[in-house]
C-alpha atoms as a PDB file:
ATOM      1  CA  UNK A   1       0.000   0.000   0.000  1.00  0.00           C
ATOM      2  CA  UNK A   2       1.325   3.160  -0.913  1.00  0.00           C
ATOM      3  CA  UNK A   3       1.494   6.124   1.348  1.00  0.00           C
ATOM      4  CA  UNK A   4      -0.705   8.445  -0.456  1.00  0.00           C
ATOM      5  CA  UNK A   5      -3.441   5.584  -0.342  1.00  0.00           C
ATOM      6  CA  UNK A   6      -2.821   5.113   3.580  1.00  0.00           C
ATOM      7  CA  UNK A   7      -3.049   8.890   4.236  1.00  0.00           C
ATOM      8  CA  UNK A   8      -6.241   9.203   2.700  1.00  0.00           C
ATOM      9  CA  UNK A   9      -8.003   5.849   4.240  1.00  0.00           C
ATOM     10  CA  UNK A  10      -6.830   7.305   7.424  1.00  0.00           C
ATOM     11  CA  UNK A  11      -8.175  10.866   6.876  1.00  0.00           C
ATOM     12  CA  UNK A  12     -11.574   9.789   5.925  1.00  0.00           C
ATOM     13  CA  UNK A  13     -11.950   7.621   8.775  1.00  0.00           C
ATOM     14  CA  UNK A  14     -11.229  10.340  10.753  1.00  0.00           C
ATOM     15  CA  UNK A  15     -14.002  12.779   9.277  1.00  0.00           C
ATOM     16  CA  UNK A  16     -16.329   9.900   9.333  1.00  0.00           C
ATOM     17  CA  UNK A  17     -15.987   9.559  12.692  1.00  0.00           C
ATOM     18  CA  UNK A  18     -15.411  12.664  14.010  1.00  0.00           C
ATOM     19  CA  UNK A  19     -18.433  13.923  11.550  1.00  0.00           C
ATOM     20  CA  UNK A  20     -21.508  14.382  13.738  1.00  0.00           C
ATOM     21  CA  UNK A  21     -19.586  16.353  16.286  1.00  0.00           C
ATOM     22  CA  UNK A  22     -18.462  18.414  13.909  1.00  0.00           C
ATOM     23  CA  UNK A  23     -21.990  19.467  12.661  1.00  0.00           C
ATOM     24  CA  UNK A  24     -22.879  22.881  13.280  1.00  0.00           C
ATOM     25  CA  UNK A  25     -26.345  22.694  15.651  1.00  0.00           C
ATOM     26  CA  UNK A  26     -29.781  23.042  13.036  1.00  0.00           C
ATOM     27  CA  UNK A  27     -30.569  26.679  11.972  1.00  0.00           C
ATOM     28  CA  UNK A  28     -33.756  25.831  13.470  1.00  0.00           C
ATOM     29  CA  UNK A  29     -32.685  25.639  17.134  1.00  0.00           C
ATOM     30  CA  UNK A  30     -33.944  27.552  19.756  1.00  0.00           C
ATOM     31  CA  UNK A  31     -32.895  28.125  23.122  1.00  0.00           C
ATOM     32  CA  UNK A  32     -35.580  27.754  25.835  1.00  0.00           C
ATOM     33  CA  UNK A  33     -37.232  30.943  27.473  1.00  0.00           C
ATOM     34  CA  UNK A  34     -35.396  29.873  30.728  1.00  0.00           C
ATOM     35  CA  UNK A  35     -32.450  30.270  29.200  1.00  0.00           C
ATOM     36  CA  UNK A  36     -33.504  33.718  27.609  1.00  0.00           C
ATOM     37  CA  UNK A  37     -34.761  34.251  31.550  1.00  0.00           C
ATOM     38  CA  UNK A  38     -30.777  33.414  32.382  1.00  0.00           C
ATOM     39  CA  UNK A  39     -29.147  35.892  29.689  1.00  0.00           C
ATOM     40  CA  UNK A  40     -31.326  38.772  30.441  1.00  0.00           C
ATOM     41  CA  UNK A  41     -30.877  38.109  34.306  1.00  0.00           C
ATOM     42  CA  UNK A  42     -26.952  38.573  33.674  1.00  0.00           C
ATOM     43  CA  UNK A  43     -27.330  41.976  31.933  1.00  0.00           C
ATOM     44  CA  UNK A  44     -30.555  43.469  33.981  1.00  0.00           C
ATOM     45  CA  UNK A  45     -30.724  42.557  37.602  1.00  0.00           C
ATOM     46  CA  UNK A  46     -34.486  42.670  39.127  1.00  0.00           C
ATOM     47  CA  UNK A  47     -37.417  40.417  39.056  1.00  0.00           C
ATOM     48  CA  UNK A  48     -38.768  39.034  35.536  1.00  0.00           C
ATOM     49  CA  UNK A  49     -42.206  39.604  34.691  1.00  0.00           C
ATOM     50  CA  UNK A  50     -43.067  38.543  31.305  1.00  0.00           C
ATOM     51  CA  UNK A  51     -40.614  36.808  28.456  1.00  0.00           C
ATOM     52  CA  UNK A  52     -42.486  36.552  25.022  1.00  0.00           C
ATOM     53  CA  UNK A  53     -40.870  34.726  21.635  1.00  0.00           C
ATOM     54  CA  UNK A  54     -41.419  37.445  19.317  1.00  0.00           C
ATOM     55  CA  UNK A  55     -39.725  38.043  15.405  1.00  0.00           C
ATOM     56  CA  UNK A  56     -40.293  35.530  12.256  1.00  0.00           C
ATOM     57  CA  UNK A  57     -39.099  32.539  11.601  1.00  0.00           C
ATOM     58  CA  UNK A  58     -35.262  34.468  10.422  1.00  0.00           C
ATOM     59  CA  UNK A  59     -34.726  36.120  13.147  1.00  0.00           C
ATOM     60  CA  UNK A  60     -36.836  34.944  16.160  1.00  0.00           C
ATOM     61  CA  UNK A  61     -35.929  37.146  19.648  1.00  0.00           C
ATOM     62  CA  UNK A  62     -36.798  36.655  23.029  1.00  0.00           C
ATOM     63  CA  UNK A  63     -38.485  39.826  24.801  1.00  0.00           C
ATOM     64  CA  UNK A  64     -37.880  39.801  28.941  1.00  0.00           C
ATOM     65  CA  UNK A  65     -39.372  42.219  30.712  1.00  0.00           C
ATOM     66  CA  UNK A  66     -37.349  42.618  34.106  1.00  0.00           C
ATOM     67  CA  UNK A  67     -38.611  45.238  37.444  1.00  0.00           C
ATOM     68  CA  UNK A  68     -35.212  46.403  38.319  1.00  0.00           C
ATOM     69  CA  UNK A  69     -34.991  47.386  42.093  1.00  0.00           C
ATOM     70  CA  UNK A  70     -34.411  51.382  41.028  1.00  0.00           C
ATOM     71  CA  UNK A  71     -38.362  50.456  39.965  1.00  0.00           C
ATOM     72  CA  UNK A  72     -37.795  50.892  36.332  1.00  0.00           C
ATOM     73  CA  UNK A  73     -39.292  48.482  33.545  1.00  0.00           C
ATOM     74  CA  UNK A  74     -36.525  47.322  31.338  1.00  0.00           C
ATOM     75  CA  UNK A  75     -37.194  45.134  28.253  1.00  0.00           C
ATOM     76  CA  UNK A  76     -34.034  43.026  26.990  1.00  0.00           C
ATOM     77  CA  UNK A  77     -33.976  41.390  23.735  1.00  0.00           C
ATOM     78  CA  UNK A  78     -32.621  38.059  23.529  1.00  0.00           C
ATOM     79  CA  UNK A  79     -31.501  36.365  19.918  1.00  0.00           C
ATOM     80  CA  UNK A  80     -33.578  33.343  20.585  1.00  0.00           C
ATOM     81  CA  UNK A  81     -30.968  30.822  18.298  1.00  0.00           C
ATOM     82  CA  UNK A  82     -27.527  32.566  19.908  1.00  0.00           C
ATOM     83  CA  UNK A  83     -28.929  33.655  23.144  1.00  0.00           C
ATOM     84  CA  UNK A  84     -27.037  37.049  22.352  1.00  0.00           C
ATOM     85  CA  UNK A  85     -28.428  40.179  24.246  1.00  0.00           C
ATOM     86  CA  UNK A  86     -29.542  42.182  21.147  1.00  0.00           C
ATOM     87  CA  UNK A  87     -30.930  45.492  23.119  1.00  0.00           C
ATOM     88  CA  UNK A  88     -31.909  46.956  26.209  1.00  0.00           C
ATOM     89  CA  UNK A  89     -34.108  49.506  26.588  1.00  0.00           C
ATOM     90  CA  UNK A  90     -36.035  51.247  29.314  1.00  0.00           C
ATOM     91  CA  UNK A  91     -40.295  50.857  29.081  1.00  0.00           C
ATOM     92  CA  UNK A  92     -41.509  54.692  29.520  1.00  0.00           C
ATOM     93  CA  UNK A  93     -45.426  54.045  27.834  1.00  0.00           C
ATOM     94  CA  UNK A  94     -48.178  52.302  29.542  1.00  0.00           C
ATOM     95  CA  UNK A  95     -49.583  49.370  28.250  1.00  0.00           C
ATOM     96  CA  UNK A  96     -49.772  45.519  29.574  1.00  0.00           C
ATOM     97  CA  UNK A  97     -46.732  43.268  29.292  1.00  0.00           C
ATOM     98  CA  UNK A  98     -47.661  39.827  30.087  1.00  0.00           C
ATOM     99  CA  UNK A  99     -50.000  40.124  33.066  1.00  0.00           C
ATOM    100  CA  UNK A 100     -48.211  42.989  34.258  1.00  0.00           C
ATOM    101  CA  UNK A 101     -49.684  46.823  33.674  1.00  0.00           C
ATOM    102  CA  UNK A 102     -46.140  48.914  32.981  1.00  0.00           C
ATOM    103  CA  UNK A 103     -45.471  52.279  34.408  1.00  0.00           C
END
């Protein structure tokens, strides 16, 4: 057997192998709300209220709406597939955010 044979037999039993963990995870994955709960908790301390899965199919984000203890109303997006904080922003208008009335 030459070498250049052996070096290939031995490479693609390698990738065969090693294949599935080098798959990259299905587009379609999402993380789970607790985990959004987790990732917004790290970047806004205070008490969650309300986490809704809102976007399309492309770009699906997590909204968390946290009471911070300065008694503000923060929302924090979550990028539901990387479970990357996308935005934070303060909630100044009224209106109802899960069963919670804001400020």
């Amino acid at each position: 057997m030459n070498i250049t044979r052996t070096i290939g037999i031995t490479l693609g039993t390698l990738l065969l192998v090693s294949g599935p963990a080098l798959a990259l995870p299905a587009a379609s994955a999402i993380i789970s709300w607790r985990t959004a709960d987790a990732v917004a908790a790290e970047r806004v301390p205070g008490r969650i209220l309300a986490t809704r899965l809102n976007g399309d199919e492309a770009r699906p984000v997590y909204d968390v709406a946290i009471h911070t203890p300065g008694d503000r109303l923060e929302e924090v997006q979550v990028d539901a597939r990387t479970a990357i904080v996308l935005g934070v922003h303060q909630v100044t208008e009224p209106g109802i955010i899960g069963e919670i009335e804001a400020p």
